[in-house]
Every structure is written in C-alpha cells, then in structure tokens.
C-alpha atoms as a PDB file:
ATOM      1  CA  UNK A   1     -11.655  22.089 -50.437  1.00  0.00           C
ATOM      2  CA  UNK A   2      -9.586  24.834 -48.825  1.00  0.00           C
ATOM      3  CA  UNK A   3     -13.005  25.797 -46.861  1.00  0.00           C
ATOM      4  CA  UNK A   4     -12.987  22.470 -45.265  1.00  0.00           C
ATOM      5  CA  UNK A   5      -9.350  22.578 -44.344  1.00  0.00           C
ATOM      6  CA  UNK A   6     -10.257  26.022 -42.388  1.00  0.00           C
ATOM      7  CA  UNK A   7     -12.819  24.433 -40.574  1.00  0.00           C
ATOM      8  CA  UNK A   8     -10.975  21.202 -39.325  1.00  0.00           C
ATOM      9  CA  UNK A   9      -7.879  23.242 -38.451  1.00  0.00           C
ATOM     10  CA  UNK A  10     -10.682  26.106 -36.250  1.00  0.00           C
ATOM     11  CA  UNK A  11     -11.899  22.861 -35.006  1.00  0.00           C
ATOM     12  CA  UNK A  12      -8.402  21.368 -34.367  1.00  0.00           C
ATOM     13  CA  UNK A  13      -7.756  25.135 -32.653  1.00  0.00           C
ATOM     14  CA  UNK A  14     -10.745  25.013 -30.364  1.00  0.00           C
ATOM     15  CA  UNK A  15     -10.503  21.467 -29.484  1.00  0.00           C
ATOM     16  CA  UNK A  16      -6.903  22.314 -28.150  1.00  0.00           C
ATOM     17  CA  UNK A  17      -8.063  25.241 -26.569  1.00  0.00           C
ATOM     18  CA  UNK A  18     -10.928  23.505 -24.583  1.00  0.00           C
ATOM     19  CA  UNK A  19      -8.297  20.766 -23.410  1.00  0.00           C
ATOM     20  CA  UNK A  20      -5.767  23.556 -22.572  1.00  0.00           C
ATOM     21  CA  UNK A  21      -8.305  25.122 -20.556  1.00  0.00           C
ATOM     22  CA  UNK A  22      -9.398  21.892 -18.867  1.00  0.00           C
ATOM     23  CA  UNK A  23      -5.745  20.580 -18.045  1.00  0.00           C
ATOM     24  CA  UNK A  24      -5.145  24.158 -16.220  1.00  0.00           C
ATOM     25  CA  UNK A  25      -8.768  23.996 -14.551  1.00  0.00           C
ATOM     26  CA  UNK A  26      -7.603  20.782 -12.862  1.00  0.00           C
ATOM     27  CA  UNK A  27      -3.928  21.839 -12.686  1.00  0.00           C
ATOM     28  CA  UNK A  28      -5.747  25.100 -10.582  1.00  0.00           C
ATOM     29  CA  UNK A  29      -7.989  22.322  -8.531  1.00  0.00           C
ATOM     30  CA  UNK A  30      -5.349  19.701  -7.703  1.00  0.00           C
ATOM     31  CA  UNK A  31      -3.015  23.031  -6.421  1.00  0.00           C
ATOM     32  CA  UNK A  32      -6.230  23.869  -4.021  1.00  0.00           C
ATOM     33  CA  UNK A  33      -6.271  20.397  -2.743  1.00  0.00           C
ATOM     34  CA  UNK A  34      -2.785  20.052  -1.826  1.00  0.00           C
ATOM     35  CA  UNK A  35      -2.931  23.273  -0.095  1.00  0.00           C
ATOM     36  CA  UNK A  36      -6.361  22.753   1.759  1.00  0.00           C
ATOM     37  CA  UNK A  37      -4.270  18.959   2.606  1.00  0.00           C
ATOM     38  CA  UNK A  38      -1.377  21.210   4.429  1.00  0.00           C
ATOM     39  CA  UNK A  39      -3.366  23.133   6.447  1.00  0.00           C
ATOM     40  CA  UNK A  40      -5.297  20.139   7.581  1.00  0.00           C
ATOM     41  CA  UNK A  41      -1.662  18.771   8.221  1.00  0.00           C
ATOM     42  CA  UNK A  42      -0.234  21.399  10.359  1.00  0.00           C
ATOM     43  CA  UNK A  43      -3.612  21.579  12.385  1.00  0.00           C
ATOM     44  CA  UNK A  44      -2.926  17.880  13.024  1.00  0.00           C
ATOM     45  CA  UNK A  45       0.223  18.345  13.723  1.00  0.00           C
ATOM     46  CA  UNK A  46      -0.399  21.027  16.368  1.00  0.00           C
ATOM     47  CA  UNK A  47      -3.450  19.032  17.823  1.00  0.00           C
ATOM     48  CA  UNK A  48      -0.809  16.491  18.376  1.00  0.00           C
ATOM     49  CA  UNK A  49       1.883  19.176  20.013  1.00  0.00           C
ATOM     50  CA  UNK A  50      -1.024  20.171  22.117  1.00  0.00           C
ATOM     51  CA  UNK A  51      -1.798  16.691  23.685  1.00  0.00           C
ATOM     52  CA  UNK A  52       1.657  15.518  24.247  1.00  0.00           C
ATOM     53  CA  UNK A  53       1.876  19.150  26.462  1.00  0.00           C
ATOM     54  CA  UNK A  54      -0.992  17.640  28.436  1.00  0.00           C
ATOM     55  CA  UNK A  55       0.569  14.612  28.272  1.00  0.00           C
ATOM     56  CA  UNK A  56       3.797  15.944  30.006  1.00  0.00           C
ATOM     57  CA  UNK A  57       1.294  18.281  32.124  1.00  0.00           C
ATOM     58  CA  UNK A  58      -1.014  15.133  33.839  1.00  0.00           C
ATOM     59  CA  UNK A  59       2.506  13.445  34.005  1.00  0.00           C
ATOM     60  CA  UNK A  60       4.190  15.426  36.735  1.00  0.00           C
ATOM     61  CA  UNK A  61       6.109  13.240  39.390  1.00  0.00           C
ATOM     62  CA  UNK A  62       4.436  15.442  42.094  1.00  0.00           C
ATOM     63  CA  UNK A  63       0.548  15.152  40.460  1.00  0.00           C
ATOM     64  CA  UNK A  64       1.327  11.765  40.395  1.00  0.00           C
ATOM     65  CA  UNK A  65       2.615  11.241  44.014  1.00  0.00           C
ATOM     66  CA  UNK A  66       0.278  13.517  45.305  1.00  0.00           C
ATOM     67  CA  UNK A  67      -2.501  11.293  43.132  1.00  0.00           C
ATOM     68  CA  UNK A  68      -1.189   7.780  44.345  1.00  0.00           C
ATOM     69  CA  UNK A  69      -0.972   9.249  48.539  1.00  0.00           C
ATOM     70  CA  UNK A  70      -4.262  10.350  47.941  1.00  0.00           C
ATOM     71  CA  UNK A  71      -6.196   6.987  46.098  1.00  0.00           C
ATOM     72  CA  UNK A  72      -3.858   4.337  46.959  1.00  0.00           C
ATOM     73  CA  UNK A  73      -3.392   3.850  50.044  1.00  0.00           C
ATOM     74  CA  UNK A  74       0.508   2.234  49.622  1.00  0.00           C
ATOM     75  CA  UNK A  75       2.376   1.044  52.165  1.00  0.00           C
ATOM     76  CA  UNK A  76       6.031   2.760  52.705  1.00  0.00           C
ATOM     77  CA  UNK A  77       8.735   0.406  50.957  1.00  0.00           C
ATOM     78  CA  UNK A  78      10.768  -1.953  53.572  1.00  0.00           C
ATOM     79  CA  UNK A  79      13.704  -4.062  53.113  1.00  0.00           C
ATOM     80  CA  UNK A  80      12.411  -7.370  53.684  1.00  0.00           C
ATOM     81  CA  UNK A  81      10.025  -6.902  50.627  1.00  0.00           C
ATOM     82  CA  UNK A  82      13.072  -7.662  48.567  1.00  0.00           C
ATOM     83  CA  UNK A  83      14.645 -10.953  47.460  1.00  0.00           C
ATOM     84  CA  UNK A  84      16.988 -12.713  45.896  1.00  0.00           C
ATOM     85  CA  UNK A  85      16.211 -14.281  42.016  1.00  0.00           C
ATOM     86  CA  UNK A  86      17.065 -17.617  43.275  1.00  0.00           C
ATOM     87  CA  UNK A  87      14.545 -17.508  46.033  1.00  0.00           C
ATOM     88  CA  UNK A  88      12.039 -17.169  43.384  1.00  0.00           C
ATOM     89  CA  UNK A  89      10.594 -20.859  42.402  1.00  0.00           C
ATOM     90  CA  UNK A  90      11.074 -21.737  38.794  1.00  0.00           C
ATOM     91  CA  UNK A  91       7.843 -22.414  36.687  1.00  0.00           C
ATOM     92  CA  UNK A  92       6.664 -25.415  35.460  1.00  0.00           C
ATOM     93  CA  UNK A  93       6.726 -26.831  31.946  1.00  0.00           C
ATOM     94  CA  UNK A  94       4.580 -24.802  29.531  1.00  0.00           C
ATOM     95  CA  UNK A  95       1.497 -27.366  28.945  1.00  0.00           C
ATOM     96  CA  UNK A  96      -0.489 -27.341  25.664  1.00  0.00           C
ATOM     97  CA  UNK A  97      -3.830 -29.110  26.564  1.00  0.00           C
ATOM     98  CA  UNK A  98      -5.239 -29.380  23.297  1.00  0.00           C
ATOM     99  CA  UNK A  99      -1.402 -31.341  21.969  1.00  0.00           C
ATOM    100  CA  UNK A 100      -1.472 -33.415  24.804  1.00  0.00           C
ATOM    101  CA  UNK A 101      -5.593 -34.607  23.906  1.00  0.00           C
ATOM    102  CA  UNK A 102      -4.364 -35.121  20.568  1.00  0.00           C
ATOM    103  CA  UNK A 103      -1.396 -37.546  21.429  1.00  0.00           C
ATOM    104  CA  UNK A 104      -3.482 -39.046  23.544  1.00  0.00           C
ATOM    105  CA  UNK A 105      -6.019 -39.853  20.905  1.00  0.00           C
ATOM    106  CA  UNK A 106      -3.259 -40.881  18.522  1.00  0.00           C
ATOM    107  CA  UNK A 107      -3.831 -37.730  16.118  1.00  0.00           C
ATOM    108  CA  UNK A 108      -0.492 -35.668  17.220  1.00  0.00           C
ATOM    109  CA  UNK A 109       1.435 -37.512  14.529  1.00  0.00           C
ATOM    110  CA  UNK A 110       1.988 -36.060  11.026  1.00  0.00           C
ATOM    111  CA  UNK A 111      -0.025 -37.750   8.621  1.00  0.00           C
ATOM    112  CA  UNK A 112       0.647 -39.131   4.973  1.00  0.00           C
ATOM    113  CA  UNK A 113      -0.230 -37.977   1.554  1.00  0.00           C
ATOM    114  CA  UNK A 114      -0.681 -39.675  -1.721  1.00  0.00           C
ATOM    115  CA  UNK A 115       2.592 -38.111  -2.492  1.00  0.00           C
ATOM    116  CA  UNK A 116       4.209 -39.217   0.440  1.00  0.00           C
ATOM    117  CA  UNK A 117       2.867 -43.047   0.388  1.00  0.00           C
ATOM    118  CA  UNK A 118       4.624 -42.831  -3.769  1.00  0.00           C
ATOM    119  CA  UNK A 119       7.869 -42.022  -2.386  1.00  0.00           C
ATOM    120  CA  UNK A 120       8.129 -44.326   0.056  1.00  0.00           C
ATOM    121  CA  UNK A 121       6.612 -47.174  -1.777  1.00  0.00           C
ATOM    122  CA  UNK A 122       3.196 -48.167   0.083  1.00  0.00           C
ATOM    123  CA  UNK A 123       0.329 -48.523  -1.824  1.00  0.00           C
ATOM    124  CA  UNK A 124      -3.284 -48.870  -0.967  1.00  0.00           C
ATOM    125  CA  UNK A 125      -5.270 -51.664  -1.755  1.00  0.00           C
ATOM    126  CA  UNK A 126      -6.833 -51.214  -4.723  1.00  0.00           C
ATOM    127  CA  UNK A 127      -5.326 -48.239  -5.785  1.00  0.00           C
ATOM    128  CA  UNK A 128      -3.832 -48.179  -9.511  1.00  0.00           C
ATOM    129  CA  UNK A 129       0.251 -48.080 -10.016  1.00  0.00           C
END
C-alpha cells in the first residue's frame, strides 16, 4: 500500500514538474513574441517618420511653384476673375429620377401590411376574422 502511495505522489511530482516546465516554456515564448512585436513596431513607426519627412520634403512651396510654372502653364491672377456670391446662380431642385418614375407609376406610396389592414379595420375578401 505505502509503495503505491510513493508512486502516485513521484507521479503527482513529475506531472507538476512537466507542467511547470511547459507554463515557463510558453511564458519564455510569449516574452519573445512581444519583443520581436516591438521591434517590428518601432521599425514601423520610423518607416512612417521617414515618409512624412518626404512628405514635408516633395511639399516645399518653392518645389511646388517652381513645379506648377514649369507644367501648368497658369495664367497670372486678375481682378475681374473674382465675384460676388450673389452673382453666382442658385441650383436647381435636387431631382431623384428613379422617385419621380415611381410616383409616376403609382408605386411611391407606402404600402399596407396584414398588420396594418387589422388596425385599421379593412379586410380582404375572403380572408378569415
């Protein structure tokens, strides 16, 4: 009897030392991942530092001057080019083809449902109370 209580509590013993073991193996593993996850990180973030520098660097007010003299062919800005809001005409009525089809055709209005023709009293012929 007693040699079967040593061997369950060795068993018990190694049993807890193979899951201690594999808690700290993935302990060890999830610690490599989160590290290998913040370098990846900080190289993103300097990617991103580095293209916003371009950004600022294609983005001059002279490269851009120089670009738009160069491929656009503007004409220099004169005063009768501006005007007054009111001198602007006012747009037309937003039209909605496909609403306007359907009124004509008699389908723009809201329909009924069973529950609807209950409530207010209308019944179908043929249809059970």
């Amino acid at each position: 009897m007693i040699k079967l209580l040593h061997v369950i509590a060795i068993g018990a013993l190694v049993s807890s030392a193979v899951y201690a073991y594999t808690i700290k193996y993935e302990t060890t593993l999830a610690a490599e991942h989160l590290q290998k996850l913040k370098g990846k990180t900080q190289r993103e973030r300097d990617a991103i530092a580095v293209l916003k520098a371009e950004w600022q660097f294609l983005n001059r007010p002279d490269r851009l001057q120089m670009l738009s003299d160069r491929h656009l062919d503007l004409q220099a800005f004169s005063v009768t080019q501006v005007v007054r809001a009111s001198d602007i005409p006012n747009r037309g009525p937003k039209v909605d083809a496909i609403g306007r089809k359907l009124e004509d055709l008699g389908l723009g209005l809201p329909t009924e449902t069973p529950r609807d023709r209950k409530a207010s009293g209308v019944t179908t012929p043929g249809a059970r109370p």
